[in-house]
N, C-alpha and C. Protein backbone atom coordinates (compact mmCIF):
# COMPACT_ATOMS: atom_id res chain seq x y z
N UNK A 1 0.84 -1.18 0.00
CA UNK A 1 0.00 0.00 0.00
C UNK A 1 0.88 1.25 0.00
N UNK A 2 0.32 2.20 -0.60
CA UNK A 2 0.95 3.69 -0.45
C UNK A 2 0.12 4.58 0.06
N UNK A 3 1.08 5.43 1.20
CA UNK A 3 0.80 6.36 2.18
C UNK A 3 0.82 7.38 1.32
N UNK A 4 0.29 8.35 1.95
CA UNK A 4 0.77 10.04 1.54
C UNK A 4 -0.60 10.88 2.66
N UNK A 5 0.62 11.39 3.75
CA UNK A 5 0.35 12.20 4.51
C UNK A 5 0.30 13.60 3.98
N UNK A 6 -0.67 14.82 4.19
CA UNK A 6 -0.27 16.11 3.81
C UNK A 6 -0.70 16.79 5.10
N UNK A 7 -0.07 18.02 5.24
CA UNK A 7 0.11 18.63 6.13
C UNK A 7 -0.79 20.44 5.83
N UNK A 8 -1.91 20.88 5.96
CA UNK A 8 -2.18 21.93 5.54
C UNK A 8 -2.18 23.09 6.21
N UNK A 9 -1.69 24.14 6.19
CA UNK A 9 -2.19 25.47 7.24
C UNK A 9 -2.54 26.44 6.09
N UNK A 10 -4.29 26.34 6.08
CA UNK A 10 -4.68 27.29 5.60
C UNK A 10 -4.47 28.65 6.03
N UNK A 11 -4.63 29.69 5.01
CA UNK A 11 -4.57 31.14 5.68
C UNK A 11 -6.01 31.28 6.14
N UNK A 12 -5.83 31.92 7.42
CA UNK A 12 -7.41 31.99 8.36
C UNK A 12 -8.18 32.96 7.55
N UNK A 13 -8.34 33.47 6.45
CA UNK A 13 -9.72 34.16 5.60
C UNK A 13 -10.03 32.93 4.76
N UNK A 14 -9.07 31.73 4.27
CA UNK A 14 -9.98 30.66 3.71
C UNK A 14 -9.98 29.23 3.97
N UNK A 15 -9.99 29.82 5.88
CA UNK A 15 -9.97 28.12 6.58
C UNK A 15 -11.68 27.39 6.37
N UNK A 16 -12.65 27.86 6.41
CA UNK A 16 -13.58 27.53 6.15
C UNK A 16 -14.23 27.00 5.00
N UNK A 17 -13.81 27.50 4.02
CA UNK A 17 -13.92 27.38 2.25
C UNK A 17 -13.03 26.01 1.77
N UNK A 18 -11.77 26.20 2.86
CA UNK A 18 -11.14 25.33 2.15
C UNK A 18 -11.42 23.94 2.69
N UNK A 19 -11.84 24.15 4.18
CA UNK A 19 -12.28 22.59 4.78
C UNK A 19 -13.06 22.18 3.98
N UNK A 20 -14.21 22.90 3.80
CA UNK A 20 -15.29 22.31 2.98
C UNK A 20 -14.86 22.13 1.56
N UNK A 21 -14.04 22.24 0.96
CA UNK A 21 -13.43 22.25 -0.29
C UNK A 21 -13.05 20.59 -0.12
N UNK A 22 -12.16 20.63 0.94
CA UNK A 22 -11.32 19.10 1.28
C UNK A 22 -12.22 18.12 1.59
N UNK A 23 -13.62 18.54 2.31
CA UNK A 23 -14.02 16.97 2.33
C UNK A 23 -14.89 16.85 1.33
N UNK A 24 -15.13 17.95 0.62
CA UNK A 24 -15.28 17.51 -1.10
C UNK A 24 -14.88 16.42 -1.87
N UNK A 25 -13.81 17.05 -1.73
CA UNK A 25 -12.36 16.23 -2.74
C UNK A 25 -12.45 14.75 -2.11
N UNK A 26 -12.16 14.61 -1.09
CA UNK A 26 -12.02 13.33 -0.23
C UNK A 26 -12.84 12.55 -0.62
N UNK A 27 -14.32 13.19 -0.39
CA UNK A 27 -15.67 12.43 -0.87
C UNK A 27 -15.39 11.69 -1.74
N UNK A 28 -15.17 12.40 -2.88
CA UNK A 28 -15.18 11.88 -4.60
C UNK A 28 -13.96 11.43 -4.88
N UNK A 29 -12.88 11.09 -4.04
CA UNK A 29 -11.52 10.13 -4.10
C UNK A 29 -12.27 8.53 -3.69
N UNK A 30 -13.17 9.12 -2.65
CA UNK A 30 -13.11 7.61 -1.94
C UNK A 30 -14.50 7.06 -2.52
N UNK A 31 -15.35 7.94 -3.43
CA UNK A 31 -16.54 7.31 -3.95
C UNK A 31 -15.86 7.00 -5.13
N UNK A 32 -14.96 7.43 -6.16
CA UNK A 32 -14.83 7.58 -7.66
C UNK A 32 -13.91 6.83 -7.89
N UNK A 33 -12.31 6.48 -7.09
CA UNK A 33 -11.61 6.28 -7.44
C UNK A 33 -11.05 4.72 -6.54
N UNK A 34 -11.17 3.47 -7.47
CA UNK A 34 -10.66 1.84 -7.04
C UNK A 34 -9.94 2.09 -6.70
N UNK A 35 -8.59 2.64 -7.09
CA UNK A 35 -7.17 2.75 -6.51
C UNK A 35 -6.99 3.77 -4.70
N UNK A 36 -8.14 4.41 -4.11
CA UNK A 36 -8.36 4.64 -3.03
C UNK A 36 -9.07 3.83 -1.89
N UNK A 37 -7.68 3.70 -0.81
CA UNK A 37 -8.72 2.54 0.05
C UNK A 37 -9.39 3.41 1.33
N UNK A 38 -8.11 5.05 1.70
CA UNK A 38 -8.80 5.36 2.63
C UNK A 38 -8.06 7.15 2.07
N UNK A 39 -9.39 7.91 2.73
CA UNK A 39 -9.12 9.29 2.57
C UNK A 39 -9.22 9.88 4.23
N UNK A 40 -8.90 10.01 4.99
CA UNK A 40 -8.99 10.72 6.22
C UNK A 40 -8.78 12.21 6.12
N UNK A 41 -9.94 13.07 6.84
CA UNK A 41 -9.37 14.67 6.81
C UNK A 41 -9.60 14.55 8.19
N UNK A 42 -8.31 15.33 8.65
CA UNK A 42 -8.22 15.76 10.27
C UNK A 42 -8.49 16.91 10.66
N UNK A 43 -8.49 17.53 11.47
CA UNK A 43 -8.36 19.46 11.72
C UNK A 43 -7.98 19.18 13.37
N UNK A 44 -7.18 20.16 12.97
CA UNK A 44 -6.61 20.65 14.32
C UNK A 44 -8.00 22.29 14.98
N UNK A 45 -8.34 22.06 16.16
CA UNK A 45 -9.82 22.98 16.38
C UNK A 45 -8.54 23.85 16.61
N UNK A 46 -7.47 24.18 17.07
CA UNK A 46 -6.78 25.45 17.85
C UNK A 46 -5.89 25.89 16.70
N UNK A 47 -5.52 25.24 15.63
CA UNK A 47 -4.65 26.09 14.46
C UNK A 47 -5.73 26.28 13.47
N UNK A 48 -6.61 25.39 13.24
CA UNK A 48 -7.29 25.56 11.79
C UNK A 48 -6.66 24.89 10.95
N UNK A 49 -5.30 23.92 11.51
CA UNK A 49 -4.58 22.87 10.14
C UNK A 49 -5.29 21.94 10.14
N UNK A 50 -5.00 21.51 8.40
CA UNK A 50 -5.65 20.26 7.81
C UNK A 50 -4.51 18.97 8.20
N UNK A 51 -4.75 17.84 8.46
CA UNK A 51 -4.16 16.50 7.95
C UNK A 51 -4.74 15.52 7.20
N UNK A 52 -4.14 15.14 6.35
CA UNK A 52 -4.36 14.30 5.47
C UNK A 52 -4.03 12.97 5.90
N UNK A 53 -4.55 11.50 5.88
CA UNK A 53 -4.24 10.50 5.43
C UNK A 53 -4.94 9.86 4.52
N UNK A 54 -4.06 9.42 3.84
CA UNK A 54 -4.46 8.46 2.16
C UNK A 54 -3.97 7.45 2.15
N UNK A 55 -4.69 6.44 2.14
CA UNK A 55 -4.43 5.31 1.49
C UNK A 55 -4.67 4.64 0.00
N UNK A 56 -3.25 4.63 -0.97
CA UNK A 56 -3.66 4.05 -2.63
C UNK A 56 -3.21 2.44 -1.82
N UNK A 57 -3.57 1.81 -3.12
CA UNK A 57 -3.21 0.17 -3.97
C UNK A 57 -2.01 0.84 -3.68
N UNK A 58 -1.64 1.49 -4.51
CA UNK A 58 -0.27 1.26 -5.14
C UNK A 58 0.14 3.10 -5.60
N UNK A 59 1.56 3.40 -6.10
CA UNK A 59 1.77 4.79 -6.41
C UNK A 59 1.10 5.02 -7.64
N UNK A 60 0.73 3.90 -8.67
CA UNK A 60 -0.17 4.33 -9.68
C UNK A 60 -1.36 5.05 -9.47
N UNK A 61 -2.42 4.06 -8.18
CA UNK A 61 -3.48 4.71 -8.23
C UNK A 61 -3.37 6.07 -7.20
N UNK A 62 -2.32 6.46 -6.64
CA UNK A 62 -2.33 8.16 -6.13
C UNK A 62 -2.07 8.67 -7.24
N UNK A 63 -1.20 8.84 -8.40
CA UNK A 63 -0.74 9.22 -9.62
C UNK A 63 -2.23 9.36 -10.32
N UNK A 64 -3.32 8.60 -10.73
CA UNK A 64 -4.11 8.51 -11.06
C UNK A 64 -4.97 9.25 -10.74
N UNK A 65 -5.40 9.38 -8.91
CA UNK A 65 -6.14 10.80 -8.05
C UNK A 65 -5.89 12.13 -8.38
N UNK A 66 -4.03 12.26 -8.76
CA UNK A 66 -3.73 13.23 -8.95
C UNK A 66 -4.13 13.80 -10.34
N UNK A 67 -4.22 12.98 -11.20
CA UNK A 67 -5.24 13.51 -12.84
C UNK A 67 -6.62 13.18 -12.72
N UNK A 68 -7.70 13.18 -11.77
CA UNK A 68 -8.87 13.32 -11.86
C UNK A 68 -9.05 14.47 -11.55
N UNK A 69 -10.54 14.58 -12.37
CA UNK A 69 -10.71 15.94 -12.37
C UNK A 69 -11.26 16.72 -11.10
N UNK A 70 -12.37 15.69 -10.47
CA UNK A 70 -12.22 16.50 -8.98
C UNK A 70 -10.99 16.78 -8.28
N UNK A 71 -9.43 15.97 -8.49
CA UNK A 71 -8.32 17.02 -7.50
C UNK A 71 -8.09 17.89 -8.11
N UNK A 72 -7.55 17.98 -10.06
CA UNK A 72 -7.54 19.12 -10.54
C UNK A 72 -8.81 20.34 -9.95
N UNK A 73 -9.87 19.98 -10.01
CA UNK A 73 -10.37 21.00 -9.90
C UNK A 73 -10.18 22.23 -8.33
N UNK A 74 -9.91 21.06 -7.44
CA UNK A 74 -9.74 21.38 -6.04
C UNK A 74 -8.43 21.93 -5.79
N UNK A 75 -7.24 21.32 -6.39
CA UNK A 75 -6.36 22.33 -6.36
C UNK A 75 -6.25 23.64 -6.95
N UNK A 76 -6.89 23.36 -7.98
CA UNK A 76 -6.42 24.80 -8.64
C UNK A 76 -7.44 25.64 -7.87
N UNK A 77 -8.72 25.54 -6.91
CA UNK A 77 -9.36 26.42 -6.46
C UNK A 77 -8.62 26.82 -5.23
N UNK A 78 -8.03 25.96 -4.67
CA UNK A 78 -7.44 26.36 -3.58
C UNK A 78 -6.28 26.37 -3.44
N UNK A 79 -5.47 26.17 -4.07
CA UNK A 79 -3.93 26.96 -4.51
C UNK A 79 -3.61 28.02 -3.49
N UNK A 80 -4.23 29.26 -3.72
CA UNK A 80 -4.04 30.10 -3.25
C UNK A 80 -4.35 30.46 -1.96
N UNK A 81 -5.59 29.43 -1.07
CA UNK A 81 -5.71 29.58 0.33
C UNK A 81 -5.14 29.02 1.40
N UNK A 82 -3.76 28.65 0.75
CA UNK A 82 -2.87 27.88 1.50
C UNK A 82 -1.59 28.47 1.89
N UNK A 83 -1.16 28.91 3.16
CA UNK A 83 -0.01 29.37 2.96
C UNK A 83 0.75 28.72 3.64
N UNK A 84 0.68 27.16 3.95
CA UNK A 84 1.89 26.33 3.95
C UNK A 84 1.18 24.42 3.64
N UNK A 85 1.90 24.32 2.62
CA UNK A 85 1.30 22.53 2.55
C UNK A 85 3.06 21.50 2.73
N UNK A 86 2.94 20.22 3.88
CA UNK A 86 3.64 19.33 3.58
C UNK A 86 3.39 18.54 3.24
N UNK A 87 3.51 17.59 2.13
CA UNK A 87 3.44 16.03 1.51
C UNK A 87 4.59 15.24 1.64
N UNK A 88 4.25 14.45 2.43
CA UNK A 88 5.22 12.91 2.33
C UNK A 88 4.56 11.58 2.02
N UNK A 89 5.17 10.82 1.47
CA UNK A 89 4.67 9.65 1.31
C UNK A 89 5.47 8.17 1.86
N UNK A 90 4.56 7.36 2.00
CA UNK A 90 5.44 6.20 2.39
C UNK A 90 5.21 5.10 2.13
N UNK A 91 5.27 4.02 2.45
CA UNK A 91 5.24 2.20 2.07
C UNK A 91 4.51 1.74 3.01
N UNK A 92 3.46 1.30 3.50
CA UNK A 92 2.78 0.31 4.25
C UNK A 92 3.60 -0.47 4.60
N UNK A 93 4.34 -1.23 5.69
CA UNK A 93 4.84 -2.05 6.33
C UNK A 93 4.24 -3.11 7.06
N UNK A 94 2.71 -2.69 7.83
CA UNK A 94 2.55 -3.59 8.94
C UNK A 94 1.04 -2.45 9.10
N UNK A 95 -0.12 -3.73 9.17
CA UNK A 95 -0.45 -4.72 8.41
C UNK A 95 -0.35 -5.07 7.04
């Protein structure tokens, strides 16, 4: 399996827009897309940061999330209400 954690701190004029933006996106990863086994959105209540966990099959099917058109569409709307994102990814080990 492939991980990919992201790390979000929206800017506080589009922490609201953008949550609801994210469990958009999430929705339609984990309704639309086979190669998604799990979409988790977190929030921190005292910063307003997002966390991400994702679970693909494999790096194809995140590669694949990343050209559907609901993430295109979600990034490019929210591009700009972000003023810090981290992405890492990793290997399932255990289970």
């Amino acid at each position: 399996m492939f991980v990919v954690t992201v790390l979000f701190e929206p800017r506080p004029e589009h922490a609201t827009a953008f949550r609801g933006a994210m469990i958009e996106n999430a929705r339609a990863s984990r309704e639309r897309e086979p190669g998604c086994r799990r979409f988790d959105v977190c929030a921190d209540p005292a910063s307003g940061a997002i966390f991400l966990y994702e679970l693909y099959a494999d790096r194809a099917a995140f590669d694949a999330h990343l050209a559907t058109p609901h993430f295109r569409a979600f990034d490019a709307a929210t591009r700009d209400w972000v003023a810090r994102k981290d992405v890492r990814t990793y290997e399932r080990v255990d289970p």
